[in-house]
N, C-alpha and C. Protein backbone atom coordinates (compact mmCIF):
# COMPACT_ATOMS: atom_id res chain seq x y z
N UNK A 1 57.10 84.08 79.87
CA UNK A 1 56.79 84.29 81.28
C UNK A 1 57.49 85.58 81.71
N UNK A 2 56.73 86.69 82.18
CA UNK A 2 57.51 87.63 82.76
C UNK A 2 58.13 87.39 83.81
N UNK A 3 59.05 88.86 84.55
CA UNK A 3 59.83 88.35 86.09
C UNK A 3 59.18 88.14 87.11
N UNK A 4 57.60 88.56 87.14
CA UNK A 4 57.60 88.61 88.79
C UNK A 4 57.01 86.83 89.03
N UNK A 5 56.02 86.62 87.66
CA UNK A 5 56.00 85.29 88.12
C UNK A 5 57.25 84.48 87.89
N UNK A 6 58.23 84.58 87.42
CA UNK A 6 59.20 83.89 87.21
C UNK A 6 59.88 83.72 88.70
N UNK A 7 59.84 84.71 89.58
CA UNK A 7 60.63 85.25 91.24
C UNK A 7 59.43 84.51 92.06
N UNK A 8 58.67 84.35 91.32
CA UNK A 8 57.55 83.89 92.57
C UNK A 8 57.19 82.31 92.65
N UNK A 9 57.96 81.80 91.05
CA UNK A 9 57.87 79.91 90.60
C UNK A 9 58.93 79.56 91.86
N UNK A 10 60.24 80.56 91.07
CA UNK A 10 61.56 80.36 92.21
C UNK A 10 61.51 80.33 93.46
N UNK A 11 60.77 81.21 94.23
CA UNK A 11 60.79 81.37 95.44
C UNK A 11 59.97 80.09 95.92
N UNK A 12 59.36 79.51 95.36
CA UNK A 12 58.52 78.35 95.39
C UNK A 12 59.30 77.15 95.71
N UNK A 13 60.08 77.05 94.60
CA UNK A 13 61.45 76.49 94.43
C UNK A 13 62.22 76.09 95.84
N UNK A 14 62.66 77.39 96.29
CA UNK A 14 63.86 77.78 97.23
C UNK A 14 63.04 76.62 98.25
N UNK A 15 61.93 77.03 98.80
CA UNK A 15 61.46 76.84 100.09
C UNK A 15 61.15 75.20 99.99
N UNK A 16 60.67 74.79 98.72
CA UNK A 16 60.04 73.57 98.41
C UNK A 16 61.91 72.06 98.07
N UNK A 17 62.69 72.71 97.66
CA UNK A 17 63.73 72.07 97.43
C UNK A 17 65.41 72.72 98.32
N UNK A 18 65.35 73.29 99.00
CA UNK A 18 66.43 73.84 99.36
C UNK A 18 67.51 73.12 100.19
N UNK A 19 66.78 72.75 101.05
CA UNK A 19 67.64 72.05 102.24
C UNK A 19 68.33 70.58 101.25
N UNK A 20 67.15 69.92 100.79
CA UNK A 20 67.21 68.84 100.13
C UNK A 20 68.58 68.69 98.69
N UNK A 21 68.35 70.11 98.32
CA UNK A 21 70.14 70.31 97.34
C UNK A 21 70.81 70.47 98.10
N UNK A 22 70.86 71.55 99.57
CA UNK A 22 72.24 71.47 100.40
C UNK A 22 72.47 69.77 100.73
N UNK A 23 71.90 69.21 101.61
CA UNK A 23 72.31 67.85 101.97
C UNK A 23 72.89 66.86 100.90
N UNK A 24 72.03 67.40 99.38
CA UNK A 24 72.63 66.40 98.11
C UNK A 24 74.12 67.10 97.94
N UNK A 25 74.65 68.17 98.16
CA UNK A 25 76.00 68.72 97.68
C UNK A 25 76.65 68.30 98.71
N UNK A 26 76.36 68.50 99.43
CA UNK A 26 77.19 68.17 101.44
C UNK A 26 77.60 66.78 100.70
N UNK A 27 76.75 65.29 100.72
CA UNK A 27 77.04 64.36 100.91
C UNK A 27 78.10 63.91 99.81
N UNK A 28 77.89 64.93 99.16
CA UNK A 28 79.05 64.59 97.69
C UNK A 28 80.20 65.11 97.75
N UNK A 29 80.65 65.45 98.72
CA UNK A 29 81.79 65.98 99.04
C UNK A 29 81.92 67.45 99.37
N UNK A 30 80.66 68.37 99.15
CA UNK A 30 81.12 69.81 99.32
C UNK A 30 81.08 70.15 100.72
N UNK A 31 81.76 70.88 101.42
CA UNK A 31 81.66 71.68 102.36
C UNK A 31 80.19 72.37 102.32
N UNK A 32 79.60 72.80 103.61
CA UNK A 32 78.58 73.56 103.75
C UNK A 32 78.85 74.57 103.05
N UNK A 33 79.78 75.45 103.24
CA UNK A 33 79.75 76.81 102.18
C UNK A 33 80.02 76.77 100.81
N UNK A 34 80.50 75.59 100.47
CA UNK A 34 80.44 75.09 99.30
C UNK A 34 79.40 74.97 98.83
N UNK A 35 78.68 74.42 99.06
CA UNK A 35 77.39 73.68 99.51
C UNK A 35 75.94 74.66 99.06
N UNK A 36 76.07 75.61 100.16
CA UNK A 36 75.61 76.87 99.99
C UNK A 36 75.91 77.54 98.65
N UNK A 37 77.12 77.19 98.14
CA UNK A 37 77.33 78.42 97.28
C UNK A 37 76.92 77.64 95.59
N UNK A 38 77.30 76.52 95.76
CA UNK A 38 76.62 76.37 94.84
C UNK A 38 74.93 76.25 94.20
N UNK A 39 74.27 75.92 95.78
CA UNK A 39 72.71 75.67 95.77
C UNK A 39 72.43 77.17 95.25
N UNK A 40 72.96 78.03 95.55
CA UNK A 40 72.85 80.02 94.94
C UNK A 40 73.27 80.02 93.52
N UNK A 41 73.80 79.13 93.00
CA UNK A 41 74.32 79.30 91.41
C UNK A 41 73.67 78.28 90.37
N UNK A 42 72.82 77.51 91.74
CA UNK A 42 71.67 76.64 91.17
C UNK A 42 70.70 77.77 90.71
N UNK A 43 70.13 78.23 91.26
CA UNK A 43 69.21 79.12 91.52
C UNK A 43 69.19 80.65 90.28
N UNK A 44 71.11 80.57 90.63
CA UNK A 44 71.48 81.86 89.08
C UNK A 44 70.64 81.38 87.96
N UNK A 45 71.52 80.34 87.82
CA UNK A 45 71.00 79.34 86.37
C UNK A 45 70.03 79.48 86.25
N UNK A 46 68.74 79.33 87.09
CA UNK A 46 67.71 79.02 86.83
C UNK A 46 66.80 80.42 86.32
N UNK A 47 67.73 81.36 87.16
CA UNK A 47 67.07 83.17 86.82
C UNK A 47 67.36 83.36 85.21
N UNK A 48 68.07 82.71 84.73
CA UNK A 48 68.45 82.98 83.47
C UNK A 48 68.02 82.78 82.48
N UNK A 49 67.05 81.66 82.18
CA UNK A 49 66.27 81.15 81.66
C UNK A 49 65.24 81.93 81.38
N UNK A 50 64.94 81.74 79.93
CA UNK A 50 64.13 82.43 79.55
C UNK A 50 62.70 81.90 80.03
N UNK A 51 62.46 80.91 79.99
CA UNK A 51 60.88 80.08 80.18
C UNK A 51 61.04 79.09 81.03
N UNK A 52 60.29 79.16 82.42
CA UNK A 52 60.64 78.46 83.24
C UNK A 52 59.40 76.79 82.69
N UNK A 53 58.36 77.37 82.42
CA UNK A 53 57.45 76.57 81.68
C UNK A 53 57.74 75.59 81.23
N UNK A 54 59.12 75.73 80.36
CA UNK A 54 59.30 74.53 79.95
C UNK A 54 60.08 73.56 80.38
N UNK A 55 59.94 73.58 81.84
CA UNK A 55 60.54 73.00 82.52
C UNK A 55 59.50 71.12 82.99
N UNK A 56 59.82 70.69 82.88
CA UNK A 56 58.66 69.47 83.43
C UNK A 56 58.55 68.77 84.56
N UNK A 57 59.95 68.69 85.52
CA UNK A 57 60.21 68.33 86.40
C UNK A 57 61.12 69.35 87.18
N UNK A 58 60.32 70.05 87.93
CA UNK A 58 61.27 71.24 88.53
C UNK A 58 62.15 70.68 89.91
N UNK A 59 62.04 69.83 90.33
CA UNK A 59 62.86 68.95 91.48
C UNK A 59 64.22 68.47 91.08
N UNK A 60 63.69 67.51 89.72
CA UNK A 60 64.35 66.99 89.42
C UNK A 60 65.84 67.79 88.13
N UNK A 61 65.26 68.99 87.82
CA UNK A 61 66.16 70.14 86.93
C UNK A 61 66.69 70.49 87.72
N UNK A 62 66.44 71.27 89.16
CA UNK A 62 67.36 71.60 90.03
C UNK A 62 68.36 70.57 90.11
N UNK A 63 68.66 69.23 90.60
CA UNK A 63 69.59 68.70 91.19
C UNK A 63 70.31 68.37 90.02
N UNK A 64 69.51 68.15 88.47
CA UNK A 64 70.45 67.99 87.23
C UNK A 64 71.25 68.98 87.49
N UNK A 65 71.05 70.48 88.21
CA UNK A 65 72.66 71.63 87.46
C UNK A 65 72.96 71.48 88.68
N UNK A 66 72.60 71.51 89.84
CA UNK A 66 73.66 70.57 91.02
C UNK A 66 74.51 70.48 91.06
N UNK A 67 74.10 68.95 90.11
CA UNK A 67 74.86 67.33 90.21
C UNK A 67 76.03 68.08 88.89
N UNK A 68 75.59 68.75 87.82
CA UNK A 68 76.73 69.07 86.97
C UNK A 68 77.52 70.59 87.60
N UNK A 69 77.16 71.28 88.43
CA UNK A 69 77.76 71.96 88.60
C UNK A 69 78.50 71.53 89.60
N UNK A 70 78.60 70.60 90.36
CA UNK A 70 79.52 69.93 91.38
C UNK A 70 80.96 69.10 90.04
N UNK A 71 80.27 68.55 89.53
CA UNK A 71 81.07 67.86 88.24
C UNK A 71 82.09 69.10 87.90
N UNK A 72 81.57 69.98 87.35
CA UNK A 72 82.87 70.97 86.81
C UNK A 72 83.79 71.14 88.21
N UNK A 73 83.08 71.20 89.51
CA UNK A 73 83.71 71.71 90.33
C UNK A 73 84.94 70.56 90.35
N UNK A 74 84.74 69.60 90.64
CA UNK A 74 85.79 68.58 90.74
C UNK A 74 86.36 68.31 89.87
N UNK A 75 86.32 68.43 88.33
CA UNK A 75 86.99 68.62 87.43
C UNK A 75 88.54 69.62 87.44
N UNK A 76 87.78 70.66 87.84
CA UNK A 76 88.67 72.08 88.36
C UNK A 76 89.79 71.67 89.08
N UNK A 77 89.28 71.22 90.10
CA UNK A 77 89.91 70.84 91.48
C UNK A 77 90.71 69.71 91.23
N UNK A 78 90.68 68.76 90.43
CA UNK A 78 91.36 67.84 90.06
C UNK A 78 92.75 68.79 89.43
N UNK A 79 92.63 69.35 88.45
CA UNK A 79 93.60 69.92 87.44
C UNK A 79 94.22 70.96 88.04
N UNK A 80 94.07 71.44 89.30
CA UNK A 80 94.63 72.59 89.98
C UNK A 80 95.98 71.97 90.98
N UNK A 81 96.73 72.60 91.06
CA UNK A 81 98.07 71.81 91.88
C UNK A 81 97.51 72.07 93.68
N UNK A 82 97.69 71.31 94.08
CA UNK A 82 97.79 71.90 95.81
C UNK A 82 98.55 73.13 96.34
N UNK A 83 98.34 73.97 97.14
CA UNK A 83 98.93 74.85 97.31
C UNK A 83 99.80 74.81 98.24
N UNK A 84 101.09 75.45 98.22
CA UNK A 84 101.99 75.32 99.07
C UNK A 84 102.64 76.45 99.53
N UNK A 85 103.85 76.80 100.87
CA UNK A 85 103.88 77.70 101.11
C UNK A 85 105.57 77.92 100.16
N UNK A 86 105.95 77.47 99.31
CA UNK A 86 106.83 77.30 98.74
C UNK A 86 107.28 78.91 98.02
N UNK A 87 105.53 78.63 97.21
CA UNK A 87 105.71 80.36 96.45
C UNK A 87 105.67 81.63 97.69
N UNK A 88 105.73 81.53 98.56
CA UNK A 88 105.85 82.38 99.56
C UNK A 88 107.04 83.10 100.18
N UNK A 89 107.95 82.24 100.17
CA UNK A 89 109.24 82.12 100.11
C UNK A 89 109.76 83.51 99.36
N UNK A 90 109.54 83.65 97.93
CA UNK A 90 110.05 84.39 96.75
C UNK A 90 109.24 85.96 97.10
N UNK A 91 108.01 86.32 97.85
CA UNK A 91 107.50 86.90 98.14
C UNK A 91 107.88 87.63 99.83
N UNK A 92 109.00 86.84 100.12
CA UNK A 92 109.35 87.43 101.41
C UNK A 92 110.56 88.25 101.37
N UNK A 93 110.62 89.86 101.74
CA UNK A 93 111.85 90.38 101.57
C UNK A 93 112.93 90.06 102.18
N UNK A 94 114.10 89.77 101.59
CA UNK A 94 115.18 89.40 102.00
C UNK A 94 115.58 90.85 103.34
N UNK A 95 115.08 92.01 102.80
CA UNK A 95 115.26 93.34 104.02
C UNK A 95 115.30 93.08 105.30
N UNK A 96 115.57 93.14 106.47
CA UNK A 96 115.26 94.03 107.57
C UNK A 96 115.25 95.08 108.10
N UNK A 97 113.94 95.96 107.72
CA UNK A 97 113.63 97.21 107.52
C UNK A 97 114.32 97.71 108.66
N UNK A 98 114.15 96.95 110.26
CA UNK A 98 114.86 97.65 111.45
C UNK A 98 115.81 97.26 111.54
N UNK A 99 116.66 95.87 110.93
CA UNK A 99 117.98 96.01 111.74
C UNK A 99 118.74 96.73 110.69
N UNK A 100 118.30 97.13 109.16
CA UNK A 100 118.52 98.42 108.40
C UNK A 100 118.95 99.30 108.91
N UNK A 101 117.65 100.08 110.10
CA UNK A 101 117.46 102.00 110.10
C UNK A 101 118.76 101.51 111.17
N UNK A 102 118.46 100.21 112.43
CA UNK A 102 120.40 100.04 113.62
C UNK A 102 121.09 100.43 112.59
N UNK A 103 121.19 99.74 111.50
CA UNK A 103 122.56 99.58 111.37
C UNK A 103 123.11 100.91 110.80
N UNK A 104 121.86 101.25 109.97
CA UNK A 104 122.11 103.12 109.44
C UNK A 104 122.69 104.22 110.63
N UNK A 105 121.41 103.90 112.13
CA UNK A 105 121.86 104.70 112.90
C UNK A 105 123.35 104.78 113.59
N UNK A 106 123.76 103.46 113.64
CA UNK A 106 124.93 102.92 114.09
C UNK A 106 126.12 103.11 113.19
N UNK A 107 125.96 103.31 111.70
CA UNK A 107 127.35 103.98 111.19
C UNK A 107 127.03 105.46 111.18
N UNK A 108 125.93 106.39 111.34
CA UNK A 108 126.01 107.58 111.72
C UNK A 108 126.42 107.81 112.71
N UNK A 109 126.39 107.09 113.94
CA UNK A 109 126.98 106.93 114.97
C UNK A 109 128.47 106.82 115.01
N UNK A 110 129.05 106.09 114.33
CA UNK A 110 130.80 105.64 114.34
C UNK A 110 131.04 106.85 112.93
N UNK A 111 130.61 107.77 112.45
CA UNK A 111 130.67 108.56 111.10
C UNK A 111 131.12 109.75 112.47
N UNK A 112 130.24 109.88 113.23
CA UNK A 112 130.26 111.13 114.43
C UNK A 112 131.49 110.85 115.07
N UNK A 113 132.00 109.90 115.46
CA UNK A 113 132.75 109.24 116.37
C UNK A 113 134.45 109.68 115.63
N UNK A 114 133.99 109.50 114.41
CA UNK A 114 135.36 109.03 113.29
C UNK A 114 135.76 110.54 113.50
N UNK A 115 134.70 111.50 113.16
CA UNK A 115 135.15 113.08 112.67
C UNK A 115 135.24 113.91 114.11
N UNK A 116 135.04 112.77 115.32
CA UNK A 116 135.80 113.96 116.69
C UNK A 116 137.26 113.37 116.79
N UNK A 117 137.52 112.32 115.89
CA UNK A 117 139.07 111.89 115.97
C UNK A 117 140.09 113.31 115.00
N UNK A 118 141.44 113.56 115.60
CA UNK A 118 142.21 114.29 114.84
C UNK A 118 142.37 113.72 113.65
N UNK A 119 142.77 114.72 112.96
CA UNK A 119 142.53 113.91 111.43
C UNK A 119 143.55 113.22 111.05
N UNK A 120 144.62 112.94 111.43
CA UNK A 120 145.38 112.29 111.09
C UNK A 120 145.70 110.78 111.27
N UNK A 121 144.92 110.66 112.79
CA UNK A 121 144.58 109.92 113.72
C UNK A 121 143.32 109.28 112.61
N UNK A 122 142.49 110.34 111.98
CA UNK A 122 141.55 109.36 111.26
C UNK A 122 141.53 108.74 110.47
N UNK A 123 142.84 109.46 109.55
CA UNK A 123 143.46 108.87 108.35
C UNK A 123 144.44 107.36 108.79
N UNK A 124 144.75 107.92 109.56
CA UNK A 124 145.38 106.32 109.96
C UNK A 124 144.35 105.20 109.52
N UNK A 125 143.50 105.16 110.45
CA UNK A 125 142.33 104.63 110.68
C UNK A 125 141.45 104.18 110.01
N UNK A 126 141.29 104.57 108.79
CA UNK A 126 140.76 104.76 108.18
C UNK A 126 141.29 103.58 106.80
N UNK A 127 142.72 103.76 106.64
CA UNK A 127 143.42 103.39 105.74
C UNK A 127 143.98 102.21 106.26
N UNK A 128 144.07 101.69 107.45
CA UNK A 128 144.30 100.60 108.20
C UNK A 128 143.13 99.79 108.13
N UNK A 129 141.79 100.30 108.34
CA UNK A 129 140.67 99.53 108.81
C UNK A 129 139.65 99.24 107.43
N UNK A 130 139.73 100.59 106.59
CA UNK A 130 138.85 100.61 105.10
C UNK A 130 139.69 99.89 104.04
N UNK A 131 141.16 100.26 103.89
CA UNK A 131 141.61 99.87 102.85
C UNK A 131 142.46 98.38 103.21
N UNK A 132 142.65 98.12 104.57
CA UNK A 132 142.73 96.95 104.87
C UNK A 132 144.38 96.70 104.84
N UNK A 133 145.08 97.99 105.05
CA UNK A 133 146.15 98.35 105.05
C UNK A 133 147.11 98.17 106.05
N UNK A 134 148.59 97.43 106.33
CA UNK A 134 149.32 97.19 107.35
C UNK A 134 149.88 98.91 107.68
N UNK A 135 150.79 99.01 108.98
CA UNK A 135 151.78 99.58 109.37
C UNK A 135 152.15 100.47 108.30
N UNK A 136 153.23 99.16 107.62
CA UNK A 136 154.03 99.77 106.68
C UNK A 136 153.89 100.69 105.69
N UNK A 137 152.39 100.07 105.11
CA UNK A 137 151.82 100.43 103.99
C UNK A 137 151.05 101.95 104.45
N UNK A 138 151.08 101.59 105.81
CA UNK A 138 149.86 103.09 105.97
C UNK A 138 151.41 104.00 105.94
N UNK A 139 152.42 103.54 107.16
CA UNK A 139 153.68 104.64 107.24
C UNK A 139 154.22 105.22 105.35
N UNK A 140 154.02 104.32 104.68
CA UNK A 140 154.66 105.00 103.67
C UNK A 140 153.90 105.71 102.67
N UNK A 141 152.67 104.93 102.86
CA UNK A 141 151.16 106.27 102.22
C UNK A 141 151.35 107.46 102.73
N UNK A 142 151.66 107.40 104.16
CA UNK A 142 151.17 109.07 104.90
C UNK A 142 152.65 109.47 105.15
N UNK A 143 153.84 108.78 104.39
CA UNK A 143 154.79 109.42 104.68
C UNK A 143 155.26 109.79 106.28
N UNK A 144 154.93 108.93 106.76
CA UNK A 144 155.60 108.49 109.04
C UNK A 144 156.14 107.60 109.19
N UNK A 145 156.75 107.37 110.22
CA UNK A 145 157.09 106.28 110.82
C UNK A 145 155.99 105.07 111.41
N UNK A 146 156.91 103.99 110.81
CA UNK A 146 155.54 102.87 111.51
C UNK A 146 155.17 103.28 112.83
N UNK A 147 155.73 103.30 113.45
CA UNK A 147 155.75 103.91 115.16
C UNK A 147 154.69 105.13 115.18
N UNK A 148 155.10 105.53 114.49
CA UNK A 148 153.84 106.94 114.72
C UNK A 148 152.71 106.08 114.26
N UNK A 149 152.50 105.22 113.12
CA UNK A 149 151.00 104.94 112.42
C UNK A 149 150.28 103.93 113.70
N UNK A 150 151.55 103.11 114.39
CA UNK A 150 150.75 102.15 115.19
C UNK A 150 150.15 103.48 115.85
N UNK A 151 150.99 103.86 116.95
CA UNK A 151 150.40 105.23 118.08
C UNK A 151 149.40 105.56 117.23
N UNK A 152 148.71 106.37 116.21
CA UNK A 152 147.94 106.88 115.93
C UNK A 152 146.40 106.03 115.48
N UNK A 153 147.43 104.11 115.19
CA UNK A 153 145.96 103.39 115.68
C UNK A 153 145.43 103.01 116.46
N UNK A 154 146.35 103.28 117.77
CA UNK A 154 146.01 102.69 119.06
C UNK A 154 145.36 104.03 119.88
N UNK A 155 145.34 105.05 119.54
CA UNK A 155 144.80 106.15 120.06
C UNK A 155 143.56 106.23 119.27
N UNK A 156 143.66 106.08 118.19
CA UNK A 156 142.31 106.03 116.92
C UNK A 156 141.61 105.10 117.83
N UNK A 157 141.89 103.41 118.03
CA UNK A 157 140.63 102.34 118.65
C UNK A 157 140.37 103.34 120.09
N UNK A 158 141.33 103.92 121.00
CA UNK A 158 140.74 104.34 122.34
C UNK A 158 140.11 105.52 122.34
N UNK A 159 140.15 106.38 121.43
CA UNK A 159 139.19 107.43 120.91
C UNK A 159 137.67 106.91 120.52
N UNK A 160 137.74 105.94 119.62
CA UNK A 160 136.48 105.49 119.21
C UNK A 160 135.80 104.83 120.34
N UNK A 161 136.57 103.74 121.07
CA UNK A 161 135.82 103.26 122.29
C UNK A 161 135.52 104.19 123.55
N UNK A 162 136.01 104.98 123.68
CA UNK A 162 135.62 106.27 124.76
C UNK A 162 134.33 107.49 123.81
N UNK A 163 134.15 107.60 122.40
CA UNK A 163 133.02 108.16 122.09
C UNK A 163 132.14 106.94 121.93
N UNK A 164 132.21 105.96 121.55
CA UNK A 164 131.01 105.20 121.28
C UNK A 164 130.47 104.57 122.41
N UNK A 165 130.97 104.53 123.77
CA UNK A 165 130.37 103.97 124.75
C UNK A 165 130.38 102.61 124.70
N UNK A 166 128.63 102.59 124.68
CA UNK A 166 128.29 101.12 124.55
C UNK A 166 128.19 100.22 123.74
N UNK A 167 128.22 100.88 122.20
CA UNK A 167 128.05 100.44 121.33
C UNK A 167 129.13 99.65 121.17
N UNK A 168 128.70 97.98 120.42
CA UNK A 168 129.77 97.20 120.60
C UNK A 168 130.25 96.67 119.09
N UNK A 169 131.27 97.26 118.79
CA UNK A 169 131.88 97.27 117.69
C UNK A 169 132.81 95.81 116.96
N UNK A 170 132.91 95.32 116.17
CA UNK A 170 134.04 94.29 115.42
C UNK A 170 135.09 94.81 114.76
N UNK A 171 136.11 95.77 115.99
CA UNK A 171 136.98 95.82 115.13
C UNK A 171 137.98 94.91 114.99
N UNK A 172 139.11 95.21 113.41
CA UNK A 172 139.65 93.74 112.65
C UNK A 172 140.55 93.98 113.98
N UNK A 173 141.23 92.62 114.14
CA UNK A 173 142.06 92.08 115.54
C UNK A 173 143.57 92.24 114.20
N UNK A 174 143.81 93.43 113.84
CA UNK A 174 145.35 93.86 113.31
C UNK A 174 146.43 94.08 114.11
N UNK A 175 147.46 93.45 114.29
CA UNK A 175 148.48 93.78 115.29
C UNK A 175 149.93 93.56 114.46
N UNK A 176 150.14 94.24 113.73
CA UNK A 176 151.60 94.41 112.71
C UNK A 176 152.88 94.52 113.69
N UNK A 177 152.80 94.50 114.94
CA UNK A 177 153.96 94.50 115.66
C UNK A 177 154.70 93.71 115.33
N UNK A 178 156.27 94.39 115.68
CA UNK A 178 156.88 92.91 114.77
C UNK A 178 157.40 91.95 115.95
């Protein structure tokens, strides 16, 4: 059988059995677009075939690949896990791209702040607050008196809070007084 009568048995087909496979897939559990999509893969099948001729019951061949192509479908669907939002989880970046660029802008901000402090004043500061360093330890790093290192951290925090404004800072609550 060539194609055009082969497109023209089918089209015969479509109009003469169509609705009648959607309602048979519907009632078997498929969704309409289900439904739909398989009555279209009824129809593949059937383009594929070499000889439609030897077909004897064309009503009844349609709903045979149907009825088995619904079968694989639920087969499938059986052996497939439910989906959950579980794997989603692993797919979500731990990042926050914006409170990132704050927090970037905000130590360029206290970086500006640090280098209008005198430098000695920054070194204090620096070695008190980065290296997590007492009084003592800063007075005998920088070679001063504790007295000078406190003064130079207590002018260091009122320097930084008079350039940074508003910005509201955590600095450590250090008080080595004795």
């Amino acid at each position: 059988m060539n194609s055009e009568p082969k497109k023209t048995v089918l089209t015969q087909w479509v109009r003469a059995w169509n609705q009648q496979l959607l309602r048979f897939l519907s009632r078997r559990g498929a969704s309409r677009q289900e439904a739909e999509d398989f009555v279209q893969e009824v129809y593949l099948r059937v383009l594929r075939m070499d000889d439609l001729d030897l077909v004897n019951s064309p009503q009844a061949y349609l709903f045979k690949i149907a009825k088995n192509l619904l079968s694989e479908w639920k087969m499938r669907a059986a052996q497939t896990h439910p989906h959950t939002a579980d794997g989603l989880k692993i797919l979500v970046a731990d990042e926050n791209p914006e409170a990132e660029l704050e927090q970037r802008d905000e130590q360029r901000f206290i970086r500006q702040a640090l280098d209008g402090l005198p430098l000695v004043t920054r070194q204090v500061l620096l070695l008190h607050i980065q290296e997590d360093m007492s009084y003592d330890e800063v007075s005998k790093h920088l070679d001063m008196t504790r007295r000078s290192v406190k003064r130079h951290v207590l002018a260091g925090y009122s320097g930084l809070r008079h350039r940074l404004g508003g910005l509201r800072l955590e600095l450590p609550a250090k008080d080595d007084s004795p």
